[in-house]
Protein backbone atom coordinates (compact mmCIF):
# COMPACT_ATOMS: atom_id res chain seq x y z
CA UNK A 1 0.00 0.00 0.00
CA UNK A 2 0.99 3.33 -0.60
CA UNK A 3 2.23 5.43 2.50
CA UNK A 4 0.89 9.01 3.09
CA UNK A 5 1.82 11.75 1.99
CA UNK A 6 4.54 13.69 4.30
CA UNK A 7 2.72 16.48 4.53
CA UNK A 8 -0.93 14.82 5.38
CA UNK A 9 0.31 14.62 9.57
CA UNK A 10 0.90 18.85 9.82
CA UNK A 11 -2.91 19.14 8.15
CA UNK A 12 -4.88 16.68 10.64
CA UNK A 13 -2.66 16.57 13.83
CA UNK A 14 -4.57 14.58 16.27
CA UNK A 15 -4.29 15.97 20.44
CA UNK A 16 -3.07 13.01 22.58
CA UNK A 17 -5.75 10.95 23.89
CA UNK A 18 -6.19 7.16 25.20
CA UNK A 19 -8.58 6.04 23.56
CA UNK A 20 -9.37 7.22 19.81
CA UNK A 21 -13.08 5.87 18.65
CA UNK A 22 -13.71 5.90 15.05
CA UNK A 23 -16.55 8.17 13.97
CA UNK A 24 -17.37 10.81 10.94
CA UNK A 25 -15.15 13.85 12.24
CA UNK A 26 -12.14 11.65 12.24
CA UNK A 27 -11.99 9.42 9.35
CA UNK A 28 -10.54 11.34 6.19
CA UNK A 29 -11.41 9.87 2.67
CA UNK A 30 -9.91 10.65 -0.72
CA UNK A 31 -10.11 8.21 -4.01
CA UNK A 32 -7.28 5.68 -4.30
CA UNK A 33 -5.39 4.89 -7.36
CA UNK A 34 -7.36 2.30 -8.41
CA UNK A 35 -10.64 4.48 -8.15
CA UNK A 36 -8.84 7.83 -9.77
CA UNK A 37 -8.51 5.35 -12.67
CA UNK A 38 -11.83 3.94 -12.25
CA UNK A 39 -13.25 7.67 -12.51
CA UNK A 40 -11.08 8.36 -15.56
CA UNK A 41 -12.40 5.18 -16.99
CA UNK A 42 -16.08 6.41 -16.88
CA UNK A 43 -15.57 9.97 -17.81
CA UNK A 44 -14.41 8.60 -21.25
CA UNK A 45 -17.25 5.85 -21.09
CA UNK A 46 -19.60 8.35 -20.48
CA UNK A 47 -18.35 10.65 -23.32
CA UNK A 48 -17.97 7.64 -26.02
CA UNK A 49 -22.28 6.77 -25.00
CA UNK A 50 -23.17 10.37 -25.59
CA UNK A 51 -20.93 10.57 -28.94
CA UNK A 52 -22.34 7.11 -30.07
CA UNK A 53 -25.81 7.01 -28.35
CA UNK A 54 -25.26 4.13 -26.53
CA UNK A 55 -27.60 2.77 -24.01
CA UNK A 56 -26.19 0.14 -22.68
CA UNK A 57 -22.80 2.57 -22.29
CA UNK A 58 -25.15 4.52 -20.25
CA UNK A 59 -26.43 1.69 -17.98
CA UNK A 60 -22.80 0.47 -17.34
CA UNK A 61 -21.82 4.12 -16.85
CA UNK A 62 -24.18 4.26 -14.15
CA UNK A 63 -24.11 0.84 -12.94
CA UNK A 64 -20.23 0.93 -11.39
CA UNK A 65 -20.51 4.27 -10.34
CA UNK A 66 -23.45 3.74 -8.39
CA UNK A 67 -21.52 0.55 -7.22
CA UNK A 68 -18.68 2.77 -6.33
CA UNK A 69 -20.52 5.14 -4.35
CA UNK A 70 -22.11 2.26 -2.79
CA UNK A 71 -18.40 1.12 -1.93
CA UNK A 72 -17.95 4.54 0.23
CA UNK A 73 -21.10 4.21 1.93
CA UNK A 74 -19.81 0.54 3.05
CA UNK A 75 -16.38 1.89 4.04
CA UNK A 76 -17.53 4.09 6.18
CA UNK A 77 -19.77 1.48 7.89
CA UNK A 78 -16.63 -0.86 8.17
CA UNK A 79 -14.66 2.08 10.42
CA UNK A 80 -17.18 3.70 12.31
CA UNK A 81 -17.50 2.39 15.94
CA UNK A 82 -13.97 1.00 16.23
CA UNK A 83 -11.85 1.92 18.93
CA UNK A 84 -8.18 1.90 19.42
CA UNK A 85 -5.99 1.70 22.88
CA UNK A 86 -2.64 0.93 23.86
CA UNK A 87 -1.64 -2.53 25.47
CA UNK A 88 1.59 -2.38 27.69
CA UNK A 89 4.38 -0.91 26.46
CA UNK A 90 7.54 -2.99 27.66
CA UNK A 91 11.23 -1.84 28.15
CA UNK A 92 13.74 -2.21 25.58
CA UNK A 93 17.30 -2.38 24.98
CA UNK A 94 19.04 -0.13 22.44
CA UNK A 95 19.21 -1.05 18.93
CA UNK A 96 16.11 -3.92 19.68
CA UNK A 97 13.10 -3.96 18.30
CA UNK A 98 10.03 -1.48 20.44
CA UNK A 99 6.95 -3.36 20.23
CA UNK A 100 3.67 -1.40 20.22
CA UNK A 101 0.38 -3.25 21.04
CA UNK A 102 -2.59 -1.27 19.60
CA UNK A 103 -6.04 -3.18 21.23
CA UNK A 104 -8.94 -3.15 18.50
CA UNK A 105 -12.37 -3.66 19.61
CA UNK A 106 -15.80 -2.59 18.43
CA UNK A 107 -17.99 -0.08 20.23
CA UNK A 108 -20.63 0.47 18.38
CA UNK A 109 -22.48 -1.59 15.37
CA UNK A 110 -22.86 -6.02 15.38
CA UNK A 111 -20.92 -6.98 11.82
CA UNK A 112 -17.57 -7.55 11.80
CA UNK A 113 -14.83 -5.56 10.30
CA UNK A 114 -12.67 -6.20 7.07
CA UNK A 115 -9.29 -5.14 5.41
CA UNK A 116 -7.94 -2.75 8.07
CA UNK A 117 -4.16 -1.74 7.83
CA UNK A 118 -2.78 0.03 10.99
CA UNK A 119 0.69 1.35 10.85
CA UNK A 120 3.35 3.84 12.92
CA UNK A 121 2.91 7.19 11.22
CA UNK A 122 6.62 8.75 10.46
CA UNK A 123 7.07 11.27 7.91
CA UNK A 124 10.07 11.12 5.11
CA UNK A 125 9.92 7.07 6.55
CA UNK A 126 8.61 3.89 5.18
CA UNK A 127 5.60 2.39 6.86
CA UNK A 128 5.16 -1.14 7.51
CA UNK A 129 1.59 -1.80 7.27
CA UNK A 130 0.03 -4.47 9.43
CA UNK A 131 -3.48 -5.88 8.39
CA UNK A 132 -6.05 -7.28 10.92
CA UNK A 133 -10.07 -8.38 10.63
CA UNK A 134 -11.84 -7.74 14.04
CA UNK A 135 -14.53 -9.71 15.34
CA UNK A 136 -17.49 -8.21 17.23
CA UNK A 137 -17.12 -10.56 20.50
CA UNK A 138 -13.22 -10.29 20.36
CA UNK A 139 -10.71 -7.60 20.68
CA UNK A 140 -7.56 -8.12 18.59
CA UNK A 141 -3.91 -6.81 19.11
CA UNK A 142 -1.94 -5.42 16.79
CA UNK A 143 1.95 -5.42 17.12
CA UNK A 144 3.76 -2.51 15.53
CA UNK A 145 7.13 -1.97 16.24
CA UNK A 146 10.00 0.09 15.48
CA UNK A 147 13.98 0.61 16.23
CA UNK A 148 15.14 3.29 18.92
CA UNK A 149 19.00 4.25 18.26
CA UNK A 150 18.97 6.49 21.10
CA UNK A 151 18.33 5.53 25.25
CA UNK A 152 15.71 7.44 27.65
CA UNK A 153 11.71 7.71 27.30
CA UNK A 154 10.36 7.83 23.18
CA UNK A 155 7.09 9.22 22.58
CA UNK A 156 4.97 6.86 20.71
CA UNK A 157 4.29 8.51 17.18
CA UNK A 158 0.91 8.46 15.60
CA UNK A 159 -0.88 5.53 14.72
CA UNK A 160 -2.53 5.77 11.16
CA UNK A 161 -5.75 2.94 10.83
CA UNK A 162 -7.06 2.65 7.05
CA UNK A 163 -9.02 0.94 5.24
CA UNK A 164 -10.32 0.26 1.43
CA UNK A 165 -12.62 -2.25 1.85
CA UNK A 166 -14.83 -3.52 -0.09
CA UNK A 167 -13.43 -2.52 -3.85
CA UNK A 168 -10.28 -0.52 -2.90
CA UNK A 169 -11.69 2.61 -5.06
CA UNK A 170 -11.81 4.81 -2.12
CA UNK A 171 -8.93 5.24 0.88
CA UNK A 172 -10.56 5.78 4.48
CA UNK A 173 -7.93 6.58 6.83
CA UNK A 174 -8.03 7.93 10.36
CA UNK A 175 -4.36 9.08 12.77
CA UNK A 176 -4.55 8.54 16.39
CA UNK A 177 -1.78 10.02 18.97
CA UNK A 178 -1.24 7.79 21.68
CA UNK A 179 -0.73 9.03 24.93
CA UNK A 180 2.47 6.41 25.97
CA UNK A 181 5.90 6.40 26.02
CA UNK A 182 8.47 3.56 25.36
CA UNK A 183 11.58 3.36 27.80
CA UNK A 184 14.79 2.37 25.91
CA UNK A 185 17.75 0.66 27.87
CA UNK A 186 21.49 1.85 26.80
CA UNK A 187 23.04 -0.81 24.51
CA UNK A 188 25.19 -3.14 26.49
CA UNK A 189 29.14 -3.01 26.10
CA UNK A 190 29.25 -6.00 23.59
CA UNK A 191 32.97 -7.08 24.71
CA UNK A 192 32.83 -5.35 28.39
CA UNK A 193 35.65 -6.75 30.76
CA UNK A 194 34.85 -8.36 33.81
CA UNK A 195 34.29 -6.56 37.05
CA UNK A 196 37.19 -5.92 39.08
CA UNK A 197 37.25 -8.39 42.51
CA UNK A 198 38.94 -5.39 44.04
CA UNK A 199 34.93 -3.48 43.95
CA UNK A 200 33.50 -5.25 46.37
CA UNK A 201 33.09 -3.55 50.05
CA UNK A 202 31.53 -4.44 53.28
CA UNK A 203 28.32 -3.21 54.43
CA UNK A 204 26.77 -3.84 57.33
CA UNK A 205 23.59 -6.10 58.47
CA UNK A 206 20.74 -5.66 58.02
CA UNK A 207 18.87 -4.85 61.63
CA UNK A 208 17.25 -7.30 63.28
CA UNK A 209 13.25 -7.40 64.49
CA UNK A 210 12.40 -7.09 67.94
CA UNK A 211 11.24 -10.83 67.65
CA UNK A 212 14.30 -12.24 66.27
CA UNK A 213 16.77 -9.78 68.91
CA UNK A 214 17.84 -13.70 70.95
CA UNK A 215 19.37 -14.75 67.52
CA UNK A 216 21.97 -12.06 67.92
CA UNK A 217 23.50 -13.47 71.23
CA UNK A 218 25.01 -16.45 72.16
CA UNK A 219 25.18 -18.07 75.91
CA UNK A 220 28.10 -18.97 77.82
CA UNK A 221 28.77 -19.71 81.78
CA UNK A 222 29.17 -16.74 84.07
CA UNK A 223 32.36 -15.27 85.04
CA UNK A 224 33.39 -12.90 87.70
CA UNK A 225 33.19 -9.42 86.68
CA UNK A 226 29.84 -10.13 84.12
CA UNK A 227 27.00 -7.59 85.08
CA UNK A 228 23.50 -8.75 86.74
CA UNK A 229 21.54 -7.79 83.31
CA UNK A 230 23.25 -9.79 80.96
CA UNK A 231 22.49 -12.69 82.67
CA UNK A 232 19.90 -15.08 81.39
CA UNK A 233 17.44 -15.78 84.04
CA UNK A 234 15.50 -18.05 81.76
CA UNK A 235 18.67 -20.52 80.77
CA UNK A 236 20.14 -19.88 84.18
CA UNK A 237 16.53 -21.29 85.77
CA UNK A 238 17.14 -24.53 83.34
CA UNK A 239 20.75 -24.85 84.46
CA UNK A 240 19.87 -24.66 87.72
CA UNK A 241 17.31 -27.52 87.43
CA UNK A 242 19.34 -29.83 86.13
CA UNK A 243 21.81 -29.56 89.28
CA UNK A 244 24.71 -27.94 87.27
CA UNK A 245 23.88 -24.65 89.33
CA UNK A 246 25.67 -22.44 86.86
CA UNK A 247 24.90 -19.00 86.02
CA UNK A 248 24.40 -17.85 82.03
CA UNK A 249 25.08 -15.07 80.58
CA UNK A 250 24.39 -13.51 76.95
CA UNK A 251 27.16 -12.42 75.00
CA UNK A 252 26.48 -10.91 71.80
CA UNK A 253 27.56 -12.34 68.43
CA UNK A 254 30.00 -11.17 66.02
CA UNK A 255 28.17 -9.57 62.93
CA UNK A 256 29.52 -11.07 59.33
CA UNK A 257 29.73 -8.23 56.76
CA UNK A 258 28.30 -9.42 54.05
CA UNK A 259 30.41 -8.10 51.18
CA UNK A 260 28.53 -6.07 48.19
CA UNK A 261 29.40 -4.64 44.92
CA UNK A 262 29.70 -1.13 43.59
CA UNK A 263 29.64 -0.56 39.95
CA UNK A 264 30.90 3.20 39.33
CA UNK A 265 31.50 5.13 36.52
CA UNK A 266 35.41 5.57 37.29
CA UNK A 267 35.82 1.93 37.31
CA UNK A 268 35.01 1.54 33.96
CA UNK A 269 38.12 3.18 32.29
CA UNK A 270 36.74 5.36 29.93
CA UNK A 271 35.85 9.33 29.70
CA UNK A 272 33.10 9.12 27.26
CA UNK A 273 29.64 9.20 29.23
CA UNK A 274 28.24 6.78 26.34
CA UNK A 275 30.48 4.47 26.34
CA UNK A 276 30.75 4.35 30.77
CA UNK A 277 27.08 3.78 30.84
CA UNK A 278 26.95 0.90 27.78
CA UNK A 279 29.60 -0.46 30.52
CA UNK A 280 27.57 -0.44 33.47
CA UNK A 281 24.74 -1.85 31.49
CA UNK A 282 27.30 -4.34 30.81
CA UNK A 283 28.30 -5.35 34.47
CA UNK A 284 25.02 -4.22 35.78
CA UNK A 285 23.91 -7.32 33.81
CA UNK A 286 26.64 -9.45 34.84
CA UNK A 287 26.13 -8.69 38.42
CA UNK A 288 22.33 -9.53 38.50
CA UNK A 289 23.55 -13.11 36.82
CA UNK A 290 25.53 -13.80 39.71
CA UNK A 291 22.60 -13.05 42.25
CA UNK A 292 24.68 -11.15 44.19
CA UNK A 293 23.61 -7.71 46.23
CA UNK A 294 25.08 -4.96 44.29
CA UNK A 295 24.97 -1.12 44.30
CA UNK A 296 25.32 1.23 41.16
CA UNK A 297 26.92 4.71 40.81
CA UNK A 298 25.86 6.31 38.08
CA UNK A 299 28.22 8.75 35.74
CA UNK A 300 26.31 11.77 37.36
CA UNK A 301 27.28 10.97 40.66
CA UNK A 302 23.66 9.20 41.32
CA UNK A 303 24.07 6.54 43.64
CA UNK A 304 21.60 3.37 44.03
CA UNK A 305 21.89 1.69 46.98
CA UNK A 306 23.11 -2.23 46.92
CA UNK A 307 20.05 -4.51 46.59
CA UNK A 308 18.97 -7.73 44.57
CA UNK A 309 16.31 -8.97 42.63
CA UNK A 310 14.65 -8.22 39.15
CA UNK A 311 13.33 -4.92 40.57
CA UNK A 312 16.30 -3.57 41.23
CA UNK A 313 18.34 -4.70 37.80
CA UNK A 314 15.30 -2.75 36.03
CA UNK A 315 15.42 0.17 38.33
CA UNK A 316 19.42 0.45 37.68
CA UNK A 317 18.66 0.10 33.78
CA UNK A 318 15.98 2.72 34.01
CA UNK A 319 18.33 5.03 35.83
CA UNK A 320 21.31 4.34 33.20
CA UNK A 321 18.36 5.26 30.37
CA UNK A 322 18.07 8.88 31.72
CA UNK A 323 21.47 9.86 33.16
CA UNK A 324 21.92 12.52 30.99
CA UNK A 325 20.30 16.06 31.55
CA UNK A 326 19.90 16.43 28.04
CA UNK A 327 17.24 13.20 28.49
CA UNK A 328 15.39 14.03 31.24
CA UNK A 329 12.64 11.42 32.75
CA UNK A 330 9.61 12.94 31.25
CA UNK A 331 11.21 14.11 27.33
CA UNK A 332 8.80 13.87 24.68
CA UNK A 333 10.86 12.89 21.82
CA UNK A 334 8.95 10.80 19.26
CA UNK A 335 10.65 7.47 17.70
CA UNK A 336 11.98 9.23 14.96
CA UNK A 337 14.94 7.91 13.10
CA UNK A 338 13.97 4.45 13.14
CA UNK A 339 13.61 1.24 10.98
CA UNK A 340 10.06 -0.27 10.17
């Protein structure tokens, strides 16, 4: 199918909405290629009947362009009453591909709906049209996707839903701007090095509940010298019953650093800010393999405190996506300069 013309988005620029129903306001209609031909082909049939006084030329005149207008009137009726939303827009890596879920259902009307091609509107681009038939009990997704080359939050660009059923003489088209944005990871460091041994450092334990305070101390036999409140009556009462006569005494336990890892920006080697965070992403990567607790410091001096678990390899990820202040959590950019 053909794409749009580049300058069709600046004359119908849809507000940002979540939801974008199909009705007469919204849907645009022009003749295709097909039906500019068609036309042509019954201006000259019309001219040869009243040259050559041709009935029949007249009948057949009429005849297809009745069933062409008929063809517009059934368009219409195809569009009207279906509505488009976004599904969940998912995190990807630099350089993959950003999948876009549009959700189809019907509103309004009980017939189903044929021959409708939804695409990613980008001027100056190529559009890669994706074709669905919706069902009135059903809702149907719709996967479009493109390729970020840059990191940080991407606005999703219009969505542009056509259709020329049933003959194809007439183009019904409609652009939607969703109101979503895509988060892009940085690229990972294809041939990072391994982590240093030498970043690891202690931190200390975690503190204990009230409830679990006795796991922290050990027992051991009184000596001269102990004070009256460390003693443990309870153990001491046991002791006592079992004819040892003893005295015991709580002594608290050595605490075991447990040892963590800090990724930072200075470990990495470099001086480009690009090419420290595709690092990090690297190791940051790594680390979470290992199911280890790790802590990230971030080229702007951003620290994220040591922690494990999926949660925290996305929040790290998320934080290397924006660490720039010229891509600030809530830009706007569209995915522009992207493959279909």
């Amino acid at each position: 199918m053909p794409s749009p013309r580049p300058h069709a988005h600046r004359l119908f620029r849809p507000r940002p909405c979540e939801l974008h129903t199909l009705r007469h306001v919204n849907l645009r209609v022009l003749p295709s290629a097909a039906g500019c031909v068609l036309g042509i082909t019954l201006l000259v049939l019309l001219l040869a009947s009243v040259n050559f006084q041709l009935n029949l030329g007249y009948a057949l005149t009429f005849l297809i362009t009745g069933s062409a207008l008929s063809s517009l009137w059934m368009g219409y009726r195809n569009l009207l009453g279906v509505q488009l939303r976004l599904g969940h827009l998912q995190p990807v890596f630099q350089g993959e591909r950003a999948t876009v879920p549009v959700v189809l259902q019907i509103v309004s009307g009980s017939h189903q709906r044929h021959g409708l091609s939804l695409a990613l509107h980008r001027a100056h681009d190529p559009i890669a049209w994706v074709h669905a038939d919706l069902n009135t009990q059903h809702t149907t997704v719709v996967a479009l996707g493109s390729v970020p080359h840059q990191r940080g939050w991407h606005r999703v660009p219009q969505v542009v839903i056509e259709s020329r059923f049933p003959l194809g003489v007439f183009r019904l088209w409609s652009y939607w701007q969703p109101q979503g944005r895509v988060l892009v990871y940085p690229s990972p460091e294809a041939a990072a090095p391994p982590l240093h041994p030498g970043h690891a450092k202690a931190t200390g334990p975690a503190t204990s509940s009230q409830g679990n305070a006795m796991e922290n101390f050990d027992v051991r036999s009184y000596q001269r010298g102990d004070p009256m409140h460390n003693v443990a009556w309870k153990k001491t009462a046991t002791a006592l019953a079992t004819g040892s006569g003893n005295l015991v005494v709580r002594e608290e336990k050595a605490h075991h650093h447990t040892p963590s890892l800090w990724l930072q920006a200075h470990d990495t080697g470099l001086i480009d800010t690009e090419a420290q965070i595709m690092r990090l992403t690297a190791w940051v990567l790594q680390t979470h393999a290992q199911q280890c607790s790790w802590g990230l410091q971030l080229p702007s001096g951003k620290r994220i405190a040591p922690a494990t678990g999926t949660a925290h390899l996305h929040t790290c990820l998320a934080a290397l996506a924006v660490d720039d202040t010229s891509l600030p959590l809530d830009s706007s950019k569209p995915l522009t300069g992207l493959d279909g």
